[in-house]
N, C-alpha and C. Protein backbone atom coordinates (compact mmCIF):
# COMPACT_ATOMS: atom_id res chain seq x y z
N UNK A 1 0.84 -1.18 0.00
CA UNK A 1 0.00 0.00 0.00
C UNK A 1 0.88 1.25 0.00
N UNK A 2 0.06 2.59 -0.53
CA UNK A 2 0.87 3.54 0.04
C UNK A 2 1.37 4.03 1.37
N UNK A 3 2.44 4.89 1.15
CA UNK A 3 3.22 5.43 2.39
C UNK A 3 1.78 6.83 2.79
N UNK A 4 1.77 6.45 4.26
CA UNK A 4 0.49 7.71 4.59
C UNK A 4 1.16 8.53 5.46
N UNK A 5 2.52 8.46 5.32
CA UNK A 5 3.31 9.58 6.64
C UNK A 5 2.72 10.95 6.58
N UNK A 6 2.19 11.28 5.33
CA UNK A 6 1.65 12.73 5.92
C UNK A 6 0.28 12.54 5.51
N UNK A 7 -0.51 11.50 6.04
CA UNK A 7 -2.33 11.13 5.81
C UNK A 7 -2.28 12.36 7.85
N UNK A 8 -3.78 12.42 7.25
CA UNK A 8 -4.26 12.75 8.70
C UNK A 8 -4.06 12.00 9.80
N UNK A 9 -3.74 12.91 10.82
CA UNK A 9 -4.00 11.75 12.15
C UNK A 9 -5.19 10.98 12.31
N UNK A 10 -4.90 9.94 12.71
CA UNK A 10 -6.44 8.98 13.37
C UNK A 10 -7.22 9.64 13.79
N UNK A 11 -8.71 9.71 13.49
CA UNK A 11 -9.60 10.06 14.19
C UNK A 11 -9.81 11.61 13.41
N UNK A 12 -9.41 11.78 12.35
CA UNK A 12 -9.45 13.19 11.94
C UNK A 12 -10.93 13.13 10.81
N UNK A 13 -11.77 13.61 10.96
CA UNK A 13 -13.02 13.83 10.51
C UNK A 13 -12.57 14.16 8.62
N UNK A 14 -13.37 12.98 8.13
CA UNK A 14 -12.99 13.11 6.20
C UNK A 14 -14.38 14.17 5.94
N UNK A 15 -14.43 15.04 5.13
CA UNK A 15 -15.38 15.69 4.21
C UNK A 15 -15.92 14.49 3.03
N UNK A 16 -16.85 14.25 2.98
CA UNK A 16 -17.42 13.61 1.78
C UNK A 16 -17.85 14.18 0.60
N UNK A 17 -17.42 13.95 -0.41
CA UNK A 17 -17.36 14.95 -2.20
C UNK A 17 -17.54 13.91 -3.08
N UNK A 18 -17.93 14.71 -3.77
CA UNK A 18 -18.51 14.03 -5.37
C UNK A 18 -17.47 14.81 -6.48
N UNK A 19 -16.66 13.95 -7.06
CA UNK A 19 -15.98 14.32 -8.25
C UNK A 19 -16.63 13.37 -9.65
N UNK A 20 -16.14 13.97 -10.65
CA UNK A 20 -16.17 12.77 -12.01
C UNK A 20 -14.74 12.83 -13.16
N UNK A 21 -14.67 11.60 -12.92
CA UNK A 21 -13.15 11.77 -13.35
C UNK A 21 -13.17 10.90 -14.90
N UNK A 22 -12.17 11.12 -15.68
CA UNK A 22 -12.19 9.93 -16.99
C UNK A 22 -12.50 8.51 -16.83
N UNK A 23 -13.06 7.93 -17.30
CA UNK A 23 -13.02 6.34 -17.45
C UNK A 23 -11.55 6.13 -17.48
N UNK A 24 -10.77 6.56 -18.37
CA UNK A 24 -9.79 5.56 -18.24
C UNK A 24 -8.83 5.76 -16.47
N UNK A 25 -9.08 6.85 -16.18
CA UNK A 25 -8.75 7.25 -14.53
C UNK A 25 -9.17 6.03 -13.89
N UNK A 26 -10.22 5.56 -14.13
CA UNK A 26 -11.09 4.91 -12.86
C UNK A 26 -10.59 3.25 -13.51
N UNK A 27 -10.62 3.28 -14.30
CA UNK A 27 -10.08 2.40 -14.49
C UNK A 27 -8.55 1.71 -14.65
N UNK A 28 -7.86 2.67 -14.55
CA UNK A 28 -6.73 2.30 -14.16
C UNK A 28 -6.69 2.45 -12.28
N UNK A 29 -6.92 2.98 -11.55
CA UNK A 29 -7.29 3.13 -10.18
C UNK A 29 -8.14 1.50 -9.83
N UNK A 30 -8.58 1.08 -11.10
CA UNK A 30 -9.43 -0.23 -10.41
C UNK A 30 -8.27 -1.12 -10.39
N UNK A 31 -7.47 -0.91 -11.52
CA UNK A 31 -6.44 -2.00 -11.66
C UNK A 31 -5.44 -1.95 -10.48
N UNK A 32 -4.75 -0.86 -10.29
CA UNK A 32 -4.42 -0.81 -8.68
C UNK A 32 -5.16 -1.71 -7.69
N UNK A 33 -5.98 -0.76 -7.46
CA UNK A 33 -6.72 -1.60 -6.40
C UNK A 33 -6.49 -3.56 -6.41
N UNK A 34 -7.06 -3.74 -7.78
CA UNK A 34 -6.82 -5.29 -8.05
C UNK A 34 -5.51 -5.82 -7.90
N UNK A 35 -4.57 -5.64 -7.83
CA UNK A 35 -3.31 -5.74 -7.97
C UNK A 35 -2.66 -5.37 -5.99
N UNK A 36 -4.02 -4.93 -5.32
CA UNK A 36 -3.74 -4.58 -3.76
C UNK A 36 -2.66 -3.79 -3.46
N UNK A 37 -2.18 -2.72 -4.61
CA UNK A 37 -1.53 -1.46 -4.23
C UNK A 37 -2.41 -0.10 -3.56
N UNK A 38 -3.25 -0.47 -4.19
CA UNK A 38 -4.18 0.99 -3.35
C UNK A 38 -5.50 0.00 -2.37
N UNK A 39 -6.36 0.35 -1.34
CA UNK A 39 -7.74 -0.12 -0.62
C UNK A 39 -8.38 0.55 -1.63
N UNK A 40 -8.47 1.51 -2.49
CA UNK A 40 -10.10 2.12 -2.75
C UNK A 40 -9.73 3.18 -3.69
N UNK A 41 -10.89 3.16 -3.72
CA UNK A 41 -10.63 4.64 -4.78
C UNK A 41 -10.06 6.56 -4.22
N UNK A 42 -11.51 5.99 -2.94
CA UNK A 42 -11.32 7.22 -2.00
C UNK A 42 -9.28 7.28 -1.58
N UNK A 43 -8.89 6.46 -1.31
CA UNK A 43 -7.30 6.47 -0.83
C UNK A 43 -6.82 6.70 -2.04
N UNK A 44 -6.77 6.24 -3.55
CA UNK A 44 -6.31 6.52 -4.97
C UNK A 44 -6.51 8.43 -4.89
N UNK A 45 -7.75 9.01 -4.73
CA UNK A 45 -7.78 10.55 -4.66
C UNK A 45 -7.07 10.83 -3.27
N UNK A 46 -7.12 10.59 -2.31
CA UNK A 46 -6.39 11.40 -1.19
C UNK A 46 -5.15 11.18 -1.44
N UNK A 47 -4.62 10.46 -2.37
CA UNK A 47 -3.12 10.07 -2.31
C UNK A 47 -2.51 10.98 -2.94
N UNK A 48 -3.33 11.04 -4.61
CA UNK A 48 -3.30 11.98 -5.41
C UNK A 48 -3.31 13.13 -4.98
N UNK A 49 -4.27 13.33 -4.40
CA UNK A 49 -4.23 15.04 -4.11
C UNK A 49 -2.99 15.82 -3.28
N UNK A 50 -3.06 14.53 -1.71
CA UNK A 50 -2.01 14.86 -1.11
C UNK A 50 -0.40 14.87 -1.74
N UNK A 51 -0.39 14.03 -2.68
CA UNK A 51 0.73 14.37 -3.50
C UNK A 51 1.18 15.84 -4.42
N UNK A 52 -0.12 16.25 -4.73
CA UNK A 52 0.07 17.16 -5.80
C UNK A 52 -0.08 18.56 -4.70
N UNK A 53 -0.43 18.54 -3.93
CA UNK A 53 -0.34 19.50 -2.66
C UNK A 53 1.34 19.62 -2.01
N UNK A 54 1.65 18.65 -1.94
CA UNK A 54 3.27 18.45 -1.55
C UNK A 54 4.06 18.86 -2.39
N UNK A 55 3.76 18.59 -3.30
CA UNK A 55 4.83 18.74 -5.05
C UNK A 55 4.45 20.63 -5.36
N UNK A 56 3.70 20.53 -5.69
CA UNK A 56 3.18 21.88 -6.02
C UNK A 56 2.93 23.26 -4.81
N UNK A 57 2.88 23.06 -3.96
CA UNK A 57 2.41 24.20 -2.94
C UNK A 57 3.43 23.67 -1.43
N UNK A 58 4.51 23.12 -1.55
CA UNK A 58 5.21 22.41 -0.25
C UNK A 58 5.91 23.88 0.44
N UNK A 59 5.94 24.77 0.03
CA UNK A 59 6.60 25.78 0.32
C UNK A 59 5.63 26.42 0.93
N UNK A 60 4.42 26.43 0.72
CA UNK A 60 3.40 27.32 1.24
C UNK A 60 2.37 26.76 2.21
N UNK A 61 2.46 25.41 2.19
CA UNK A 61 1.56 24.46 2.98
C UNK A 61 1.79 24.95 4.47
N UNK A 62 2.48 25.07 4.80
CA UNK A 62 2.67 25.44 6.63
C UNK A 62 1.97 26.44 6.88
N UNK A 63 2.39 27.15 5.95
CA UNK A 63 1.84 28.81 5.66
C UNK A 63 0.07 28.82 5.96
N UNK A 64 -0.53 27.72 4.87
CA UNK A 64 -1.65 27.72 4.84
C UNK A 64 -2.21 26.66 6.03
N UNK A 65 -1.67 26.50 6.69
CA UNK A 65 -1.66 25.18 7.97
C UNK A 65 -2.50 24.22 7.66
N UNK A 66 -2.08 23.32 6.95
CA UNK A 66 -1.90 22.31 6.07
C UNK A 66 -1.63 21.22 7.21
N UNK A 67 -0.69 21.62 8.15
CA UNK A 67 0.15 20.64 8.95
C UNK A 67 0.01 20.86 10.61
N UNK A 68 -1.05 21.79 10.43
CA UNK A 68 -1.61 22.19 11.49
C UNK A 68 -2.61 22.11 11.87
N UNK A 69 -3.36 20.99 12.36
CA UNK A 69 -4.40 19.84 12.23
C UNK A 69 -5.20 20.41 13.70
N UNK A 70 -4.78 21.08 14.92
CA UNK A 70 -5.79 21.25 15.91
C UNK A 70 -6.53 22.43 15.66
N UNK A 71 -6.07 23.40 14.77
CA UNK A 71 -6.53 24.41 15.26
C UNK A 71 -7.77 25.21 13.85
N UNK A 72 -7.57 24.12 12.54
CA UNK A 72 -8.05 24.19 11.45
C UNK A 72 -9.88 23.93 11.60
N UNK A 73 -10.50 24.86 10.93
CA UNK A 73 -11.65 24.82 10.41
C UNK A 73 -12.28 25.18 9.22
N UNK A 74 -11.80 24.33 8.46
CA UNK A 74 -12.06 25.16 6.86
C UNK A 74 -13.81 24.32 6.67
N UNK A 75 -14.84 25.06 6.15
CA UNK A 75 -15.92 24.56 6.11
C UNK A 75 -16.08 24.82 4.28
């Protein structure tokens, strides 16, 4: 499976969303899954995202407290 060193702490409340992504997305994400590199789809997008948040904005993430998990309320 993936590395979740920077997933939320346990017990950290998920937002539930509706995206729509390409067929061939979802279907390569199934093949993962089948293959027992990823649990799900939902972990395939948080992985993703949290990746492209790290890669792209890692300089500014603290900034935006990203990594600052008690005191956050984004609604």
């Amino acid at each position: 499976m993936s590395d979740n060193s920077s997933a939320l702490p346990k017990g950290e409340k998920m937002k539930n969303i509706t995206i729509n992504i390409p067929d061939i997305y979802d279907k390569n994400i199934q093949k993962l899954i089948n293959l027992k590199l990823l649990a799900s789809r939902s972990e395939a997008i948080r992985t993703a995202l949290r990746e492209f948040l790290n890669k792209e904005y890692s300089k500014n993430l603290d900034l935006l407290g990203y990594f600052n998990f008690e005191d956050k309320k984004i609604e």
